[in-house]
PDB file of N, CA and C in Angstrom:
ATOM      1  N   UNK A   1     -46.631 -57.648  23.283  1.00  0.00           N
ATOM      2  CA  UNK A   1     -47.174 -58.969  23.053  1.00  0.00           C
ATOM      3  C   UNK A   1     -46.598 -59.957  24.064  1.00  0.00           C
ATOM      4  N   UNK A   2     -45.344 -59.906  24.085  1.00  0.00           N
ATOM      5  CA  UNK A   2     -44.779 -60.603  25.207  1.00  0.00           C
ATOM      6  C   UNK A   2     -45.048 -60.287  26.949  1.00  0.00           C
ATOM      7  N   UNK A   3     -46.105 -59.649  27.000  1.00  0.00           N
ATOM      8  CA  UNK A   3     -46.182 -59.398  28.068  1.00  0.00           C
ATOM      9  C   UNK A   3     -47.737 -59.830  28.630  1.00  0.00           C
ATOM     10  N   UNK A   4     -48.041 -59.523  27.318  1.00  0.00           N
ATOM     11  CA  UNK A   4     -49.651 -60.336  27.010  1.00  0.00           C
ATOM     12  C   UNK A   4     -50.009 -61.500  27.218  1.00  0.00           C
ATOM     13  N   UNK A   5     -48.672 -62.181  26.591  1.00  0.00           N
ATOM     14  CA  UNK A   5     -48.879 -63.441  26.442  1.00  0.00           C
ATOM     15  C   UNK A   5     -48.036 -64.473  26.813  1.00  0.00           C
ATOM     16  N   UNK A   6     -47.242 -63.561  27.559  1.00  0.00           N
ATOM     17  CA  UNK A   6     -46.226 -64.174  28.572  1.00  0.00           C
ATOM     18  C   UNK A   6     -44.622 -64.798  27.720  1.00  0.00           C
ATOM     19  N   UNK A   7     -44.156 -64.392  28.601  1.00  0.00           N
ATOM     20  CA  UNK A   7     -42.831 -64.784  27.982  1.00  0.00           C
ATOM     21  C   UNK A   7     -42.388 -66.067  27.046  1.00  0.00           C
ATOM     22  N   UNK A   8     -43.104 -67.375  27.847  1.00  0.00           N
ATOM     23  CA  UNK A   8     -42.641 -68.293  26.919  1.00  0.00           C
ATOM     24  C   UNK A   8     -43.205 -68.238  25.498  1.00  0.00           C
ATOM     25  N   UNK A   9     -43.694 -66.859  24.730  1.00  0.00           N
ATOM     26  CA  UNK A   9     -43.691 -66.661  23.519  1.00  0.00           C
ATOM     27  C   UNK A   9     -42.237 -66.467  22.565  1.00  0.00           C
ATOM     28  N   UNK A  10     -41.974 -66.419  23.506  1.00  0.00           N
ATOM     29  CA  UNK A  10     -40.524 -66.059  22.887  1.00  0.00           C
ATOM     30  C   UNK A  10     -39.653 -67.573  22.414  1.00  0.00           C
ATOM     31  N   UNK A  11     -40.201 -68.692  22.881  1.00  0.00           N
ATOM     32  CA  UNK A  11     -39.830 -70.059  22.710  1.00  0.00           C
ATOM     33  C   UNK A  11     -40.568 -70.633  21.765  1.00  0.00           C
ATOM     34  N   UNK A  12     -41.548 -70.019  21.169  1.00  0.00           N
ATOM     35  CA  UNK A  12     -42.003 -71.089  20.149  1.00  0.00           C
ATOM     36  C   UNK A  12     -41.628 -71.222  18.843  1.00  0.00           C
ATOM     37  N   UNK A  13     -40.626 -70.556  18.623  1.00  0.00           N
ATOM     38  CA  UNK A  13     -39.494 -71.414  17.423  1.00  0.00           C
ATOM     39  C   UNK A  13     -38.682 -72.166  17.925  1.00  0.00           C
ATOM     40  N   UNK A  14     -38.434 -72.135  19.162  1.00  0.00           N
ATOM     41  CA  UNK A  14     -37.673 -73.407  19.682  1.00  0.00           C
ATOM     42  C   UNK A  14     -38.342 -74.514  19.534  1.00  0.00           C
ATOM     43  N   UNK A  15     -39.578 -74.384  20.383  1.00  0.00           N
ATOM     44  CA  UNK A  15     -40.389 -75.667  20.030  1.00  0.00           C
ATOM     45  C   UNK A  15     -41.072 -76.154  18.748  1.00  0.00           C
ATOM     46  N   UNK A  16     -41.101 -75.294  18.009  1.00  0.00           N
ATOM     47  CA  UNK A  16     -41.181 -75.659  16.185  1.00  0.00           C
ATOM     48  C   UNK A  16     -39.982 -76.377  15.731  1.00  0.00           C
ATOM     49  N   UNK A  17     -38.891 -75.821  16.004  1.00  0.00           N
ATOM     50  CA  UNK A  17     -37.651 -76.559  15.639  1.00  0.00           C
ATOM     51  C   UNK A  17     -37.207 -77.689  16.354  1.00  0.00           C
ATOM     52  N   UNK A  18     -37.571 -77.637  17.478  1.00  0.00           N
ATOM     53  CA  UNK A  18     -37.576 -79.347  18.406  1.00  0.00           C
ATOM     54  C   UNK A  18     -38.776 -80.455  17.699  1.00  0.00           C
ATOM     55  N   UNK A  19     -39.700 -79.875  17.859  1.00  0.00           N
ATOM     56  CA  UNK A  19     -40.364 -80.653  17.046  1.00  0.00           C
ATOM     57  C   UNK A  19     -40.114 -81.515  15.729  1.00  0.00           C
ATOM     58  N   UNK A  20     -39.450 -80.430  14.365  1.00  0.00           N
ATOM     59  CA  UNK A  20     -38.993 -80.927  13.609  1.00  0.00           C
ATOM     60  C   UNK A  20     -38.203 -82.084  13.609  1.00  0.00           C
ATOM     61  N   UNK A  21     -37.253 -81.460  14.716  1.00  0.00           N
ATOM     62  CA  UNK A  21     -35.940 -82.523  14.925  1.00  0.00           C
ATOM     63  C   UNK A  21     -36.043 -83.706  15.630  1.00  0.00           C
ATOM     64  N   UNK A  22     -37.541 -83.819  16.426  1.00  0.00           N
ATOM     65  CA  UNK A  22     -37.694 -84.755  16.875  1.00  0.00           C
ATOM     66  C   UNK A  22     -38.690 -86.137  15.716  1.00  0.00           C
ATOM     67  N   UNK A  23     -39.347 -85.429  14.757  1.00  0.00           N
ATOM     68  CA  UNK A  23     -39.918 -86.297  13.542  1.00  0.00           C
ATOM     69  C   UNK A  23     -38.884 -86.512  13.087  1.00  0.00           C
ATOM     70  N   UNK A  24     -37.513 -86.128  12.676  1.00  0.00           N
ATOM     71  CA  UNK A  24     -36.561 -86.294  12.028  1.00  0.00           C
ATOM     72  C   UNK A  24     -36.011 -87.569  12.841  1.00  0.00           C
ATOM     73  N   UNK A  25     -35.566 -87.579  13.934  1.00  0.00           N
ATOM     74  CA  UNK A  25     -34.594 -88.834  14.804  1.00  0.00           C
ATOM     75  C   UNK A  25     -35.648 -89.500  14.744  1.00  0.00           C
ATOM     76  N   UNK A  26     -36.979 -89.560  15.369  1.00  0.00           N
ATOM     77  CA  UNK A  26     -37.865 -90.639  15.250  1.00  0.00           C
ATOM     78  C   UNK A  26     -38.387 -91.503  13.682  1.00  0.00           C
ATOM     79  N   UNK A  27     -37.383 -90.825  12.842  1.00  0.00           N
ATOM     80  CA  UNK A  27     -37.871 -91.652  11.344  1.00  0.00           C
ATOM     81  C   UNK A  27     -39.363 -91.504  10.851  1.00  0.00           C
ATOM     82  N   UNK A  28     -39.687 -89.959  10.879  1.00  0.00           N
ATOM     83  CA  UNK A  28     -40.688 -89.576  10.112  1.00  0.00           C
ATOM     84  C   UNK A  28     -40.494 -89.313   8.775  1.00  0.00           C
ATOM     85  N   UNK A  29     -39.695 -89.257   8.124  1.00  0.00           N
ATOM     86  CA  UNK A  29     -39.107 -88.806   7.393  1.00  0.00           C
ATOM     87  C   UNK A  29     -39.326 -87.551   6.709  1.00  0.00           C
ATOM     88  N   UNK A  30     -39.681 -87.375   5.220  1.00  0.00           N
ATOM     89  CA  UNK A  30     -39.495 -85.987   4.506  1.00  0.00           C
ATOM     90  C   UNK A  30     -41.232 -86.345   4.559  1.00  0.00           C
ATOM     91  N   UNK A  31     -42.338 -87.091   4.787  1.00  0.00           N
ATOM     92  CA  UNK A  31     -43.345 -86.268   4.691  1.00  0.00           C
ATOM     93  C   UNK A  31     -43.795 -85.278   5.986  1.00  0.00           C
ATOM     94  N   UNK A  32     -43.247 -86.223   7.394  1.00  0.00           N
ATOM     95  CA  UNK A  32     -43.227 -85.152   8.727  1.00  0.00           C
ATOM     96  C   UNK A  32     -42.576 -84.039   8.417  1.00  0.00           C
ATOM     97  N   UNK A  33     -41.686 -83.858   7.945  1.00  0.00           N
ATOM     98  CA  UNK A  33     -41.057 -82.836   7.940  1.00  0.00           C
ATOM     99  C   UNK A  33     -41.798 -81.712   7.102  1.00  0.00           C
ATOM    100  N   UNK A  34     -42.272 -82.257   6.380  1.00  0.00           N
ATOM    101  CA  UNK A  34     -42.943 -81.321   5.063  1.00  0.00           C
ATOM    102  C   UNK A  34     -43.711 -80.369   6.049  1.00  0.00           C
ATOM    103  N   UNK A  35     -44.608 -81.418   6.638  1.00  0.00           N
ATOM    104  CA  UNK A  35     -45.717 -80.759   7.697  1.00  0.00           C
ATOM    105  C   UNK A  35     -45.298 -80.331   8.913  1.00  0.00           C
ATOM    106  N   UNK A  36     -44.117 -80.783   9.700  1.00  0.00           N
ATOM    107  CA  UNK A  36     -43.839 -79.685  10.317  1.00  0.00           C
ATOM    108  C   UNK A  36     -43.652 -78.312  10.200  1.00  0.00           C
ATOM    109  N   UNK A  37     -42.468 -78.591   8.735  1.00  0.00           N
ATOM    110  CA  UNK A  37     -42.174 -76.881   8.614  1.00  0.00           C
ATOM    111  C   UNK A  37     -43.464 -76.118   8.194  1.00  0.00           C
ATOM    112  N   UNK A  38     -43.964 -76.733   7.233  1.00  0.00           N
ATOM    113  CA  UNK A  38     -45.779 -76.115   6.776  1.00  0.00           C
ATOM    114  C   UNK A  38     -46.391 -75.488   8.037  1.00  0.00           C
ATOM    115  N   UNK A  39     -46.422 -76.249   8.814  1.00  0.00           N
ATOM    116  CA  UNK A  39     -47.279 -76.091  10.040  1.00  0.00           C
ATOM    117  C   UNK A  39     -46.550 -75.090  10.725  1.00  0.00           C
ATOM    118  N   UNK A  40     -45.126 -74.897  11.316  1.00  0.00           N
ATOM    119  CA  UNK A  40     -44.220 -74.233  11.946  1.00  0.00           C
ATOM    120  C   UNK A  40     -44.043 -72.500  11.263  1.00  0.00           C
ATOM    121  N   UNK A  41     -44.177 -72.679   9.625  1.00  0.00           N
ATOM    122  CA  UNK A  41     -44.357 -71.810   9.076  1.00  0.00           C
ATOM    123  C   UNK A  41     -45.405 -70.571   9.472  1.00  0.00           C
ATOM    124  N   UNK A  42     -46.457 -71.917   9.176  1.00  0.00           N
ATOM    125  CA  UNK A  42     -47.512 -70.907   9.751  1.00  0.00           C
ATOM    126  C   UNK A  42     -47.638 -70.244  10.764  1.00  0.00           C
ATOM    127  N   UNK A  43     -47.886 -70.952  11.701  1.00  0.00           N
ATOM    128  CA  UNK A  43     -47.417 -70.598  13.124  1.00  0.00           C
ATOM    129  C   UNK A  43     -46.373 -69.395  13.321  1.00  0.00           C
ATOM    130  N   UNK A  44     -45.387 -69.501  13.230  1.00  0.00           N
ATOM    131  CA  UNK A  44     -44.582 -68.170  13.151  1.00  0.00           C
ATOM    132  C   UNK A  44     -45.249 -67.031  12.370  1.00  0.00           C
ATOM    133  N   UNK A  45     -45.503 -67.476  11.017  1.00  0.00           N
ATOM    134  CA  UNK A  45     -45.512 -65.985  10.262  1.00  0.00           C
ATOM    135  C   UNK A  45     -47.051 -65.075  10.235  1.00  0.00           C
ATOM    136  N   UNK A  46     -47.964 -66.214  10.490  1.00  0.00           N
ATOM    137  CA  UNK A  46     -48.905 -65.422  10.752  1.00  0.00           C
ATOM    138  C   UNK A  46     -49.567 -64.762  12.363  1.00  0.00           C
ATOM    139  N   UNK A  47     -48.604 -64.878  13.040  1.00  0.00           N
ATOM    140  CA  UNK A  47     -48.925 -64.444  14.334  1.00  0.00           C
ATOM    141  C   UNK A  47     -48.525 -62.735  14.014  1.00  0.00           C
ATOM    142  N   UNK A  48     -47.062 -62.326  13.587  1.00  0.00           N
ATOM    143  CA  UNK A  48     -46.856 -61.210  13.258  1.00  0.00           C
ATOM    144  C   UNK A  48     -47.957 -60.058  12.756  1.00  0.00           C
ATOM    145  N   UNK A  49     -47.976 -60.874  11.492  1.00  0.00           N
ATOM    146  CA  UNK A  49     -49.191 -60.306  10.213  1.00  0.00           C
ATOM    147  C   UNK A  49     -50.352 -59.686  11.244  1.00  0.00           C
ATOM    148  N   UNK A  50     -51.215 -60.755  12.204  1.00  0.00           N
ATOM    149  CA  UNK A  50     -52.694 -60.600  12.547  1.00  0.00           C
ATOM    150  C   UNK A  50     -51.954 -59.558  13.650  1.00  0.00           C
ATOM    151  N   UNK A  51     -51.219 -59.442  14.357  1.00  0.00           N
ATOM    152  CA  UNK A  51     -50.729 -58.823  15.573  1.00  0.00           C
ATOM    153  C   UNK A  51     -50.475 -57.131  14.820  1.00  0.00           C
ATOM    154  N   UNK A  52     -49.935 -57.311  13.859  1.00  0.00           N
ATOM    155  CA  UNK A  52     -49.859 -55.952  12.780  1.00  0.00           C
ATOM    156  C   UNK A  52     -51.475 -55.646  12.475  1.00  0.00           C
ATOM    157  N   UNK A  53     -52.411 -56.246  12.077  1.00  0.00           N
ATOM    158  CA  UNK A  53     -53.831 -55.771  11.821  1.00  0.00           C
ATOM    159  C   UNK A  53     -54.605 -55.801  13.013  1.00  0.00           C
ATOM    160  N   UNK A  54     -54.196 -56.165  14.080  1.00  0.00           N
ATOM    161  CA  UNK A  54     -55.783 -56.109  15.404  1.00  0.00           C
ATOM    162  C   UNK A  54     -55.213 -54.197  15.444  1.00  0.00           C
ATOM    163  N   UNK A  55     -53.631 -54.364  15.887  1.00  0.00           N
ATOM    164  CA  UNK A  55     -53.403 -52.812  16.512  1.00  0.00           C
ATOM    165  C   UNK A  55     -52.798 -51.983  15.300  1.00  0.00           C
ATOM    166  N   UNK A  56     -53.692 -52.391  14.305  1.00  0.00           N
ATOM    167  CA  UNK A  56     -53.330 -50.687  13.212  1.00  0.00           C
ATOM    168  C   UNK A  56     -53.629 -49.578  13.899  1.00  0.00           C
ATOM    169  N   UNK A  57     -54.441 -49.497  14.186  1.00  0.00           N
ATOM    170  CA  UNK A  57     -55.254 -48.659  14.637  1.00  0.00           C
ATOM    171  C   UNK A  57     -54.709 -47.394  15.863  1.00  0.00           C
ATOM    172  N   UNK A  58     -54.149 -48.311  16.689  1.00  0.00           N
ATOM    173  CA  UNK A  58     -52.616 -47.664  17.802  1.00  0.00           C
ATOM    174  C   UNK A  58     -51.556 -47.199  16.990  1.00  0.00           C
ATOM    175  N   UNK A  59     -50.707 -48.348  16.274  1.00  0.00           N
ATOM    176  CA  UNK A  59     -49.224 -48.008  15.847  1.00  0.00           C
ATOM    177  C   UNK A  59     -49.354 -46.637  14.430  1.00  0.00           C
ATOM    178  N   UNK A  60     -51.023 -46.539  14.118  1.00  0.00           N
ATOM    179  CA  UNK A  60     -51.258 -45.339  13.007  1.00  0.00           C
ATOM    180  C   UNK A  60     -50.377 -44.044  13.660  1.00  0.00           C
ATOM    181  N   UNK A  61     -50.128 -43.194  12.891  1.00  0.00           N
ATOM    182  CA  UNK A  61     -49.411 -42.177  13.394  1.00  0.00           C
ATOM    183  C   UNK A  61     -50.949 -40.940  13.611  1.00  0.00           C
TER     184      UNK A  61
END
């Protein structure tokens, strides 16, 4: 995947977590935040999941 899609995949929990921290110093308070992590959540966990179902089909034994 990282090769697919190029390395700076490997940074986008950095930039989920900069993000956060940047609604946080800028005085977004707890509803930015809500929606960052919501949003950041997503972002992370369903990239795995769909990346596990396009190539079942390969990683099948």
């Amino acid at each position: 995947m990282v090769v697919g899609l190029g390395p700076l995949t490997l940074l986008r929990p950095v930039a989920v977590a900069a993000a956060c921290l940047g609604a946080l110093v800028n005085g977004g308070g707890w509803p930015s935040q809500l929606v960052g992590v919501a949003a950041g959540a997503a972002v992370l966990c369903v990239e795995p999941l769909v990346h596990r179902r396009w190539y079942r089909h390969v990683l099948a034994p």
